[in-house]
N, C-alpha and C. Protein backbone atom coordinates (compact mmCIF):
# COMPACT_ATOMS: atom_id res chain seq x y z
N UNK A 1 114.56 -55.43 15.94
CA UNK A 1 113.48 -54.56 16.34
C UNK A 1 112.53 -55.32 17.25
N UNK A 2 111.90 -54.09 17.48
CA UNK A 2 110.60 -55.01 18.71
C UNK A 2 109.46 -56.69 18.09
N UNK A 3 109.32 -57.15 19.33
CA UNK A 3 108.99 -59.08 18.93
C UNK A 3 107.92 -59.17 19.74
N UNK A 4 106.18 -59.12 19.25
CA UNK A 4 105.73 -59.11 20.64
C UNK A 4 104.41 -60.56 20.53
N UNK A 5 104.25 -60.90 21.44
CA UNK A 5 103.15 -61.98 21.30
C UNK A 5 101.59 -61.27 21.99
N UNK A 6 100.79 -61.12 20.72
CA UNK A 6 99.81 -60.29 20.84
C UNK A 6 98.75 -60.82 20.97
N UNK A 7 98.70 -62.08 21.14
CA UNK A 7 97.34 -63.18 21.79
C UNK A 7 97.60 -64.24 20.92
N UNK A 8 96.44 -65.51 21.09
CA UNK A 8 96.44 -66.33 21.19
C UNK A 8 95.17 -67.06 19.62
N UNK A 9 95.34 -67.70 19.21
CA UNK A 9 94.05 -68.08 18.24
C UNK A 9 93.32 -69.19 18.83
N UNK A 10 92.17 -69.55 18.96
CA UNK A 10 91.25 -70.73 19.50
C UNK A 10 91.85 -72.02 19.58
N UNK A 11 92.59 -72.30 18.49
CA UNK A 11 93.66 -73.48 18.96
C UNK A 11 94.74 -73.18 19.32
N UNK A 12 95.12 -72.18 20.18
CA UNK A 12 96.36 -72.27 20.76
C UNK A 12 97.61 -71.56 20.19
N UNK A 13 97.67 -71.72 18.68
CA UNK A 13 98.66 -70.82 18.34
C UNK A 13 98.86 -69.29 18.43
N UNK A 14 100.12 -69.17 18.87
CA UNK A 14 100.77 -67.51 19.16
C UNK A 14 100.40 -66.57 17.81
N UNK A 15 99.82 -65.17 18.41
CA UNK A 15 99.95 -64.49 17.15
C UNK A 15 101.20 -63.47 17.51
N UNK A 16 102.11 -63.23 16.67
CA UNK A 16 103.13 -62.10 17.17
C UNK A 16 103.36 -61.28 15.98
N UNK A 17 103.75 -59.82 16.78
CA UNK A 17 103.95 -58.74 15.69
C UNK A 17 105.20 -58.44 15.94
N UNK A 18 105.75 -57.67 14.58
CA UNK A 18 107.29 -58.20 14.81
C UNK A 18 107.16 -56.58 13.55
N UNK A 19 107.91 -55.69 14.11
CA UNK A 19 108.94 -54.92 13.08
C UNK A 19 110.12 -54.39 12.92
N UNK A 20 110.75 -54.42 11.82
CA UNK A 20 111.90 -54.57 11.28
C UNK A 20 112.05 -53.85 10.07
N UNK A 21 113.54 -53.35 9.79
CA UNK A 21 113.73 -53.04 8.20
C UNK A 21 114.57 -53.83 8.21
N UNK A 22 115.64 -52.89 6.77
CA UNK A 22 115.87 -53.77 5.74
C UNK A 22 117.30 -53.12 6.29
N UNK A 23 118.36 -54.28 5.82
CA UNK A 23 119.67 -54.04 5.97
C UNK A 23 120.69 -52.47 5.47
N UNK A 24 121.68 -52.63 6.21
CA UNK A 24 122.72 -51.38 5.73
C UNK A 24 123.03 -51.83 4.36
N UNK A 25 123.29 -52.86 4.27
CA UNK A 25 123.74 -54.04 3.02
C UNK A 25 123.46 -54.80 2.22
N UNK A 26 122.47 -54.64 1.53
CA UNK A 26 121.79 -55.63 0.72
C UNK A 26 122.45 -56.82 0.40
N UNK A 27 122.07 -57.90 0.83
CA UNK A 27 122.83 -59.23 -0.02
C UNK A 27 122.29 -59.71 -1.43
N UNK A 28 122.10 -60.04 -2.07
CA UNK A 28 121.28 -60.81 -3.65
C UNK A 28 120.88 -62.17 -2.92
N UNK A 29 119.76 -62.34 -3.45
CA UNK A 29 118.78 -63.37 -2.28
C UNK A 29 118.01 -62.85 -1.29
N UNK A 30 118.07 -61.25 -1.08
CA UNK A 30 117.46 -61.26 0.61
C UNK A 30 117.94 -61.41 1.12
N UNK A 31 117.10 -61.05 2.43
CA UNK A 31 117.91 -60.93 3.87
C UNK A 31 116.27 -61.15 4.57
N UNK A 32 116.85 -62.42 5.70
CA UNK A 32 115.99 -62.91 6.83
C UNK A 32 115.65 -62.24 8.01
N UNK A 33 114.63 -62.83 8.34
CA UNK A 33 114.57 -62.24 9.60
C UNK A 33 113.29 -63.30 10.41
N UNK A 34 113.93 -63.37 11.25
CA UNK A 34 113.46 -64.83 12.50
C UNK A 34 112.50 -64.03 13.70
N UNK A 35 111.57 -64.97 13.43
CA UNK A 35 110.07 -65.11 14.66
C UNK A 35 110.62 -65.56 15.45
N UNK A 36 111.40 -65.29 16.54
CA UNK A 36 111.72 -66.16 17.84
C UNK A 36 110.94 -66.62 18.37
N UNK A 37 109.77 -66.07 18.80
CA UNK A 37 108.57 -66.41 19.65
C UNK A 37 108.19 -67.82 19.00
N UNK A 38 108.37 -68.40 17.36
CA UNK A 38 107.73 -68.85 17.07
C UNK A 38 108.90 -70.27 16.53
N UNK A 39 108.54 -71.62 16.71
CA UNK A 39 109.04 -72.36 15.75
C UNK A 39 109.01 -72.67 14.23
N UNK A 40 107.07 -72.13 14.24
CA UNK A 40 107.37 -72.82 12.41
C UNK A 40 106.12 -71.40 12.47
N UNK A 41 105.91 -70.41 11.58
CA UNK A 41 104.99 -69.91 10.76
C UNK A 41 104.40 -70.65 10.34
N UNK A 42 102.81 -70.41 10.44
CA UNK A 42 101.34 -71.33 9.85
C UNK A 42 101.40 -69.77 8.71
N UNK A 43 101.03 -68.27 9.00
CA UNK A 43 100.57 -67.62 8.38
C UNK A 43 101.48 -66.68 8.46
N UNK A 44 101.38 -65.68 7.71
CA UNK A 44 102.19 -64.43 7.84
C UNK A 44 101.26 -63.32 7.04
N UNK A 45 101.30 -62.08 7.89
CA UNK A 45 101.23 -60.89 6.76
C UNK A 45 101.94 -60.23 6.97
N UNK A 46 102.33 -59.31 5.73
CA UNK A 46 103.58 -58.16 6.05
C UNK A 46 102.89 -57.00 5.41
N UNK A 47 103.20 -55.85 6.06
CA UNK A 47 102.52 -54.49 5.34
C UNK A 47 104.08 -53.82 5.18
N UNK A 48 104.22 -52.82 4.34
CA UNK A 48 105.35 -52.05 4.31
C UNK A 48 104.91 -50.71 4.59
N UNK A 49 105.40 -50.50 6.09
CA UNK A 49 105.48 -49.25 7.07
C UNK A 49 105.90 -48.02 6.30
N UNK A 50 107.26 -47.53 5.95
CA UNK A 50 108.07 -47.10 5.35
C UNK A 50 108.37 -47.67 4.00
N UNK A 51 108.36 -47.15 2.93
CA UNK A 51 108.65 -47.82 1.58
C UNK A 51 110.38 -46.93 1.54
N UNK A 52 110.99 -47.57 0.43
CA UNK A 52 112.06 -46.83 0.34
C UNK A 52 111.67 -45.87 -0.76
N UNK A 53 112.11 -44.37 -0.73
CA UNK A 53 112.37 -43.78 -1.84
C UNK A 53 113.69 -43.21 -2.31
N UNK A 54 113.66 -43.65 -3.16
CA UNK A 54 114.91 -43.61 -3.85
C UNK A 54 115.00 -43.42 -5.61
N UNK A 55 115.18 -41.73 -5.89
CA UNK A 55 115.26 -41.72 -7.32
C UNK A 55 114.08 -41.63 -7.49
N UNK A 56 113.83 -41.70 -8.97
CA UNK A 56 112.21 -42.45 -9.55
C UNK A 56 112.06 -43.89 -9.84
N UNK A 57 112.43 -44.52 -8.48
CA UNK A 57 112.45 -46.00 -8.66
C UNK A 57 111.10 -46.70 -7.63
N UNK A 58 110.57 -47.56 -8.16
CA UNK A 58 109.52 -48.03 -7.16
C UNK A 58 109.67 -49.54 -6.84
N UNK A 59 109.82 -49.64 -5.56
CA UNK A 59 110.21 -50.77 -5.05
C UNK A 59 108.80 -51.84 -4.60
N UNK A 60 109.32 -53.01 -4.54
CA UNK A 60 108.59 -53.76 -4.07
C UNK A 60 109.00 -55.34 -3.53
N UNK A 61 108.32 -55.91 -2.17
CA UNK A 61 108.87 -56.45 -1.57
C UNK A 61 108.15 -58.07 -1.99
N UNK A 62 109.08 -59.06 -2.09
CA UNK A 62 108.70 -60.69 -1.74
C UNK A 62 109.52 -61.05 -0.68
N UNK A 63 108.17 -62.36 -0.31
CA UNK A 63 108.61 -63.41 0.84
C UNK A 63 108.37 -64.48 0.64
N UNK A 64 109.22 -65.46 1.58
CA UNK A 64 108.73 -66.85 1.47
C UNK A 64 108.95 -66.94 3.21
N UNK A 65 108.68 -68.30 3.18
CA UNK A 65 108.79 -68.90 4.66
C UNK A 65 108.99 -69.82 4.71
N UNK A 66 110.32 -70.09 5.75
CA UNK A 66 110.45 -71.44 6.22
C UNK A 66 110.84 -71.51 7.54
N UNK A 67 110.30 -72.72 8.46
CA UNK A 67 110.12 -72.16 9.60
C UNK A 67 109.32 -71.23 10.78
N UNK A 68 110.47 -70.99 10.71
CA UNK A 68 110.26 -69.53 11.71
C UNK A 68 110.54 -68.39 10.90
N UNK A 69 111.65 -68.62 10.15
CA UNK A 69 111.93 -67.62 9.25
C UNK A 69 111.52 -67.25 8.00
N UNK A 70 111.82 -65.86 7.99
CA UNK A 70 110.92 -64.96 6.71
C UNK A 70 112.43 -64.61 5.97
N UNK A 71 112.16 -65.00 4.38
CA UNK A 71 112.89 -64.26 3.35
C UNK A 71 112.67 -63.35 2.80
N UNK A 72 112.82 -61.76 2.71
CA UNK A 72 112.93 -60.92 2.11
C UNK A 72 113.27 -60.50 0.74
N UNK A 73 112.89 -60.68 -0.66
CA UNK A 73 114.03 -60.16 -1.63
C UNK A 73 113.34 -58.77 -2.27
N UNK A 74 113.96 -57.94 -2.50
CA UNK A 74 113.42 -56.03 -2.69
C UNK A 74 113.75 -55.83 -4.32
N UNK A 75 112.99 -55.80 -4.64
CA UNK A 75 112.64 -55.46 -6.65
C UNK A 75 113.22 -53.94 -6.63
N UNK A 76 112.69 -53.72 -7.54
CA UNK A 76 112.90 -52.16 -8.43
C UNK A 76 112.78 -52.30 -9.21
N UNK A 77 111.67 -50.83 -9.62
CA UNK A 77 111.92 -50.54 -11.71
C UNK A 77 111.71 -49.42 -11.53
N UNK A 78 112.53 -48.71 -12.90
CA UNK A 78 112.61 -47.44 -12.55
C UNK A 78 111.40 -47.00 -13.74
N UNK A 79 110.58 -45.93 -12.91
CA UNK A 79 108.97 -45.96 -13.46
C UNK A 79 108.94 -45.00 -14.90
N UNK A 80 110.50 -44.02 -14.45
CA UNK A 80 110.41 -42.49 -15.31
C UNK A 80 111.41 -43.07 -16.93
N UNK A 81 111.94 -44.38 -16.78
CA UNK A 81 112.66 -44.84 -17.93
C UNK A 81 111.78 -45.16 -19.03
N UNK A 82 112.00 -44.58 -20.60
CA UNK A 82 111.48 -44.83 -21.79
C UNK A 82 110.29 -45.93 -21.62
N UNK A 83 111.20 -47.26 -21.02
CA UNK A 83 110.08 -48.70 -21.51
C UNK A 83 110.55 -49.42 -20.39
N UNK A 84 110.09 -48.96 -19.05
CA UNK A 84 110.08 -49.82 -17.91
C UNK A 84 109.74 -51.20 -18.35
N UNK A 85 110.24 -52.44 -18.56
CA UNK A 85 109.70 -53.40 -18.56
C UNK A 85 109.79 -55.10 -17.68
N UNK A 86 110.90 -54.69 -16.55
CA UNK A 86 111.06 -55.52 -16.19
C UNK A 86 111.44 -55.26 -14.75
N UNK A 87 111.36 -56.10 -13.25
CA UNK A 87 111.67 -55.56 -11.96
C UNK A 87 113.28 -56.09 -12.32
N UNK A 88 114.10 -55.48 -11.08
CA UNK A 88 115.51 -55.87 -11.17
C UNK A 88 115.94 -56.41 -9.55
N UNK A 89 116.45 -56.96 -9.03
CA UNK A 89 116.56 -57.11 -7.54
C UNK A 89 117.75 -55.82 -7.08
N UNK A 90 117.66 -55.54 -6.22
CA UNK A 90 118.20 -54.24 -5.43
C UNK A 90 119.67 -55.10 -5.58
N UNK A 91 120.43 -54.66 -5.60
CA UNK A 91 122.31 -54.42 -5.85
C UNK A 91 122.49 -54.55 -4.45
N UNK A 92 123.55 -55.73 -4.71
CA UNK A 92 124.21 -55.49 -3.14
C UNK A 92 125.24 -54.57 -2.89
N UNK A 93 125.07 -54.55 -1.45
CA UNK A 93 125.27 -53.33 -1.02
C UNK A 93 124.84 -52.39 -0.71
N UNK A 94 123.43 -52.21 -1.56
CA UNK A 94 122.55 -51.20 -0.90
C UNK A 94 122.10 -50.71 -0.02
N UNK A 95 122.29 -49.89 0.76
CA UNK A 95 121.17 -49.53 2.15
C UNK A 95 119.84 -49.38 1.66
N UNK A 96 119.15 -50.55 2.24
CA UNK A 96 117.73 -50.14 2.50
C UNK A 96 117.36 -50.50 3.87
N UNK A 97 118.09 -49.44 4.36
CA UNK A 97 117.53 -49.32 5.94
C UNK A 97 116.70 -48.89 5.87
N UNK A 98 115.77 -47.98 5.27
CA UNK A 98 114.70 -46.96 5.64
C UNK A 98 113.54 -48.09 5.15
N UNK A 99 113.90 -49.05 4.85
CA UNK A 99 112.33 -49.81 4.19
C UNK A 99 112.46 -50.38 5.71
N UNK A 100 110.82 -50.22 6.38
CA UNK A 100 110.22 -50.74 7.55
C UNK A 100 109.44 -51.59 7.03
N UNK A 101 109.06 -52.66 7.96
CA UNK A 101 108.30 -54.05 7.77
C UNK A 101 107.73 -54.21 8.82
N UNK A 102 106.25 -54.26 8.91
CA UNK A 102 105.71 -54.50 9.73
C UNK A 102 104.87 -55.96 9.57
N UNK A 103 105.46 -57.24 10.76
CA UNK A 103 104.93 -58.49 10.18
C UNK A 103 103.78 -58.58 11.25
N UNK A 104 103.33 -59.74 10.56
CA UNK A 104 101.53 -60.30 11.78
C UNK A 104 102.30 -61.91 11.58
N UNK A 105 102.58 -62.91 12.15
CA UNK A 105 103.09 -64.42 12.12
C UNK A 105 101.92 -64.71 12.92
N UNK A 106 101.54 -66.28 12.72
CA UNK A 106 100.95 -66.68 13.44
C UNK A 106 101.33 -68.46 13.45
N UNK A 107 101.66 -69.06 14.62
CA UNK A 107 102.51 -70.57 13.92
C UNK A 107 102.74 -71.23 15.53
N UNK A 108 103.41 -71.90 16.40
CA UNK A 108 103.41 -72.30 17.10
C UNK A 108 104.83 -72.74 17.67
């Protein structure tokens, strides 16, 4: 998806906005996705554009960073079950194409 460098911070580092979803395919671990503009991430925020819905399940997203690159891994619990008590990671294989990610990087 679109990669854009949206100015500059007082010392010099690139800020870029970057959005993206989520694979046809879920892998276990996540699925990456690379700041080209950028060698190493100082900061990141991510908002979720599009959430997935699916069922009565409510999803929710973690990251880490290394690099340039962002790790993705997508939870679930299903909210309408007796004794929700624990998230589960999304099954591979899953399409969660419809989950949009909208990132802010900022790094050099």
């Amino acid at each position: 998806m679109s990669e854009t460098v949206i100015g500059l911070t007082a010392d010099g580092k690139k800020i870029v906005h970057k959005v993206t979803t989520g694979p046809t395919s879920y892998s276990s671990g996540g699925f990456t996705v690379r700041i080209t503009e950028l060698n190493r991430i100082d900061a990141v925020s991510v908002s979720i554009r599009t959430n997935l819905k699916v069922d009565d399940l409510v999803h929710v997203v973690d990251y880490s960073v290394s690099d340039n690159t962002i790790t993705f891994t997508v939870y679930y619990i299903n909210v309408t079950a007796s004794s929700p008590v624990s998230w589960s990671e999304v099954s591979d294989g899953t399409d969660i194409s419809a989950l949009t990610l909208e990132i802010i990087a900022i790094g050099v």
